[in-house]
N, C-alpha and C. Protein backbone atom coordinates (compact mmCIF):
# COMPACT_ATOMS: atom_id res chain seq x y z
N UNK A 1 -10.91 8.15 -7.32
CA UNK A 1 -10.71 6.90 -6.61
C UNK A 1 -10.74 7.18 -5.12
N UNK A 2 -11.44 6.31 -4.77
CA UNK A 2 -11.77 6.46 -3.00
C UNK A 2 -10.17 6.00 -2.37
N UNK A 3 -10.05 6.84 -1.21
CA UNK A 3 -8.68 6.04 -0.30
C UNK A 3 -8.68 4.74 0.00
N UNK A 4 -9.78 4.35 0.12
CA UNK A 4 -9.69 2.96 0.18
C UNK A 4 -9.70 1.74 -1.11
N UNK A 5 -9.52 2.37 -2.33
CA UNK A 5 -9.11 1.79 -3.02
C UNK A 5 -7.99 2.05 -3.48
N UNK A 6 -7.46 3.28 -3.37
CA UNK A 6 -5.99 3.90 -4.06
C UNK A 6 -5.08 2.74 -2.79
N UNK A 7 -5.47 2.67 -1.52
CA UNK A 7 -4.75 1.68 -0.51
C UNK A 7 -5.02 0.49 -1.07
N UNK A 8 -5.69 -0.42 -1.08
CA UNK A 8 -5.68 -1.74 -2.01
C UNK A 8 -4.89 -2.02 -3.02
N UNK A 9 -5.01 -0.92 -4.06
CA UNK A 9 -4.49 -0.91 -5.50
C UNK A 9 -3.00 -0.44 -5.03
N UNK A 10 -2.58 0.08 -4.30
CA UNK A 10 -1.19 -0.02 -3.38
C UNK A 10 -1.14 -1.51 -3.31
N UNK A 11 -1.48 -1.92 -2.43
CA UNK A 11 -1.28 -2.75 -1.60
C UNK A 11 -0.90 -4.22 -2.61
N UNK A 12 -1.96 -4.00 -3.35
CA UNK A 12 -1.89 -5.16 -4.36
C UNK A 12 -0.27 -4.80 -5.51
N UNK A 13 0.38 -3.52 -5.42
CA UNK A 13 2.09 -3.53 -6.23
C UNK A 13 2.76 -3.53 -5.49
N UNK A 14 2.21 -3.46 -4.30
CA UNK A 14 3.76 -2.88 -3.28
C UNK A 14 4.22 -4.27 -2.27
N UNK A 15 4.81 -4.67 -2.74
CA UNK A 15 5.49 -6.08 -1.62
C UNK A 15 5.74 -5.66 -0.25
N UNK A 16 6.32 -4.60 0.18
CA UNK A 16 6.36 -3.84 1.40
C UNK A 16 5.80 -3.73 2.08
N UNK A 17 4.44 -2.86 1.63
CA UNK A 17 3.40 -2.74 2.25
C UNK A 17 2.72 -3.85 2.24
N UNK A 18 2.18 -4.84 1.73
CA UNK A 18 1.59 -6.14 2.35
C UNK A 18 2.56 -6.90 3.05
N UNK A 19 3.65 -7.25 3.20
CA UNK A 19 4.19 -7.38 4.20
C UNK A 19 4.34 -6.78 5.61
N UNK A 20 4.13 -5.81 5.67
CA UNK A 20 3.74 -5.12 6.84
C UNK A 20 2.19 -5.16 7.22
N UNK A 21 1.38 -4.97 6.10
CA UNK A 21 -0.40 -5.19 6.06
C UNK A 21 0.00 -6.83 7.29
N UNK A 22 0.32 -7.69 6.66
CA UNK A 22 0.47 -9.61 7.26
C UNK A 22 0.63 -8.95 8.22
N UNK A 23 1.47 -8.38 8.90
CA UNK A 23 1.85 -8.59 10.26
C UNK A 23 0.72 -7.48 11.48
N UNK A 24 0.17 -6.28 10.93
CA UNK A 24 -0.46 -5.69 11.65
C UNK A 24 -1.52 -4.90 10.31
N UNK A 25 -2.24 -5.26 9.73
CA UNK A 25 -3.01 -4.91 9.43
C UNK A 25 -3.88 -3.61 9.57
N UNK A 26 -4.13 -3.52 10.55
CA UNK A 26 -5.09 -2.46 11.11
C UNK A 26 -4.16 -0.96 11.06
N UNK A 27 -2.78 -1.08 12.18
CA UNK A 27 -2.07 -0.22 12.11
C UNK A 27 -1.97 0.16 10.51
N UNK A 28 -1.69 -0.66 9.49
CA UNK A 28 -1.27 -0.57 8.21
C UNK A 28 -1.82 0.64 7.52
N UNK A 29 -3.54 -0.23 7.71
CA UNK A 29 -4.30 1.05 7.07
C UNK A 29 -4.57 2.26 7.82
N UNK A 30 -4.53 2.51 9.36
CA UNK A 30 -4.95 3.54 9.98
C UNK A 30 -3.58 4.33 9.53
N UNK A 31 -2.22 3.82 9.35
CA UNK A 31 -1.09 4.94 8.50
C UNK A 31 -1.39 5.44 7.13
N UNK A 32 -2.27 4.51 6.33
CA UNK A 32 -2.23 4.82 5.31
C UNK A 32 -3.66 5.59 4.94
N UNK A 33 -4.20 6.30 6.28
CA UNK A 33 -5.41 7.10 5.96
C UNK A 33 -6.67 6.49 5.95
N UNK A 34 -6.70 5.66 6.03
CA UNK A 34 -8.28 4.88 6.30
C UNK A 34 -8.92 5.06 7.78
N UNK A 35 -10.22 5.69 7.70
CA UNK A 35 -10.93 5.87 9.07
C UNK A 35 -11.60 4.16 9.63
N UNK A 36 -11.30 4.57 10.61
CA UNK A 36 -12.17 3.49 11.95
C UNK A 36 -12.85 2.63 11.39
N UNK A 37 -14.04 3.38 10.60
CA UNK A 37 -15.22 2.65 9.88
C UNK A 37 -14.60 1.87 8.98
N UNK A 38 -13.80 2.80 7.96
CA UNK A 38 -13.21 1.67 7.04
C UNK A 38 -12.75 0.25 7.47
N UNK A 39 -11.74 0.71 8.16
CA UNK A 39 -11.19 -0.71 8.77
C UNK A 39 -11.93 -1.77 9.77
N UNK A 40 -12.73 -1.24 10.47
CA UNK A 40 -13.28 -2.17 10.69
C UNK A 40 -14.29 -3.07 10.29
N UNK A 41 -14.58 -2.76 8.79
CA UNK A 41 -15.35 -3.23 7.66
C UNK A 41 -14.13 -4.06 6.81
N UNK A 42 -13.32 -3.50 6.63
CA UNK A 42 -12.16 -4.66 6.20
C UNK A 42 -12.10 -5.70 7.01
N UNK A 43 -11.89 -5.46 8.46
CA UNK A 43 -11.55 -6.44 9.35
C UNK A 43 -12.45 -7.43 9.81
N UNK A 44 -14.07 -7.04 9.50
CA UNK A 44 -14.63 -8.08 9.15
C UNK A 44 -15.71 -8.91 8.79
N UNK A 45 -14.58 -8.27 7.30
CA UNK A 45 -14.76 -9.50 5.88
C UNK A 45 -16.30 -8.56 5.40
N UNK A 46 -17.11 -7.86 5.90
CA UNK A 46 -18.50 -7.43 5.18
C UNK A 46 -18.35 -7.09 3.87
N UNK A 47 -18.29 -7.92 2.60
CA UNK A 47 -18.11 -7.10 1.43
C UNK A 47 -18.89 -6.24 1.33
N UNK A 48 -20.37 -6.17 1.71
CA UNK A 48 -21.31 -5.50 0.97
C UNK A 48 -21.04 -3.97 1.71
N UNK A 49 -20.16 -3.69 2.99
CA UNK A 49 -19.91 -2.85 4.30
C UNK A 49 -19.15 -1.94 3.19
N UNK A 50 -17.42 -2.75 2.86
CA UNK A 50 -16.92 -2.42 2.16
C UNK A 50 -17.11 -1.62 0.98
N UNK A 51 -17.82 -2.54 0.11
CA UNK A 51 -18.80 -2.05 -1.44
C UNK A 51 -18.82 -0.39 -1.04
N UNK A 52 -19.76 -0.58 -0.03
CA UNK A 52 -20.81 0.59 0.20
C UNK A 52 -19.49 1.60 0.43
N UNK A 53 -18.70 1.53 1.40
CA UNK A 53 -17.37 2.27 1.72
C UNK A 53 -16.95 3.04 0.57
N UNK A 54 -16.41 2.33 -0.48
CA UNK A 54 -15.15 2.64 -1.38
C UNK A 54 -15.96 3.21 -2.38
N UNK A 55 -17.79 2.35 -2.92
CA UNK A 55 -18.37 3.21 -3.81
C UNK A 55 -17.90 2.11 -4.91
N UNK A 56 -17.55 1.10 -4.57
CA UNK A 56 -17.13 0.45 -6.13
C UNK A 56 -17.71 -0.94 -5.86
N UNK A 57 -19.00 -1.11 -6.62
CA UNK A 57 -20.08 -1.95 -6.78
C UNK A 57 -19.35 -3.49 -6.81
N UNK A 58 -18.62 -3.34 -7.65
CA UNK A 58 -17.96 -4.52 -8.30
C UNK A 58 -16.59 -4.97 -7.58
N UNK A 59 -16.29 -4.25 -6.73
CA UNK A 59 -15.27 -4.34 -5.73
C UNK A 59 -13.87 -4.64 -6.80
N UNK A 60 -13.44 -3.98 -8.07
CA UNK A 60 -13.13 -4.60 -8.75
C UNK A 60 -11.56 -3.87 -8.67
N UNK A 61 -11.66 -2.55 -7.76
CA UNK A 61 -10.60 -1.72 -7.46
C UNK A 61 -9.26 -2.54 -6.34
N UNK A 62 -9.78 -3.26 -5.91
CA UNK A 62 -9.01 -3.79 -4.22
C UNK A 62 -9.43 -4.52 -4.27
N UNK A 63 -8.30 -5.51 -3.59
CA UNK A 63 -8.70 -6.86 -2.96
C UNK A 63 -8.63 -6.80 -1.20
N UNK A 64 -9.38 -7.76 -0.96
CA UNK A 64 -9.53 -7.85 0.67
C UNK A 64 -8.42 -8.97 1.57
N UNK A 65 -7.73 -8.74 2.40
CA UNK A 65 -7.15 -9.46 3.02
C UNK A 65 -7.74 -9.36 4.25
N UNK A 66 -8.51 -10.49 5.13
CA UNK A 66 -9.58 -10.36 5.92
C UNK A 66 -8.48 -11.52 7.26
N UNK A 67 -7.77 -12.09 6.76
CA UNK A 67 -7.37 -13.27 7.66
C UNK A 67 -5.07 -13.26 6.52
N UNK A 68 -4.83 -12.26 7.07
CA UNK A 68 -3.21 -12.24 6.50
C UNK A 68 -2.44 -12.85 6.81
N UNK A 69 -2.51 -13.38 8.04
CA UNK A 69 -1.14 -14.36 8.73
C UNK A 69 -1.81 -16.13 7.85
N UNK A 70 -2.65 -16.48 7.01
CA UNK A 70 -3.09 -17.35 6.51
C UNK A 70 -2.94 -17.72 4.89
């Protein structure tokens, strides 16, 4: 599993950590090991950027929070 999905698949059990993701996002994932590129393909919204990132076609590992304070 790519880091950027083991962080999603976090993100998606851990109440904590998306609560902190809402409020600063970026910081979130640059703690939790995600490079530059990553995040700024999270940040914005390119699924197909993403796809290509994590290696998982079906994006079926993580979900995207592109707009959190919403």
């Amino acid at each position: 599993m790519s880091n950027m999905s083991a962080f999603f698949t976090e993100l998606a059990t851990n109440a904590l950590l998306l609560e902190a993701y809402k409020l600063d996002p970026r910081a979130v994932m640059k703690s939790n090991g995600l490079t530059q590129e990553e995040i700024d393909a999270v940040m914005s919204g390119d699924k197909a950027r993403v796809s290509q990132l994590v290696g998982d076609k079906d994006m079926a590992m993580y979900m995207i929070i592109t707009n959190p304070t919403e």
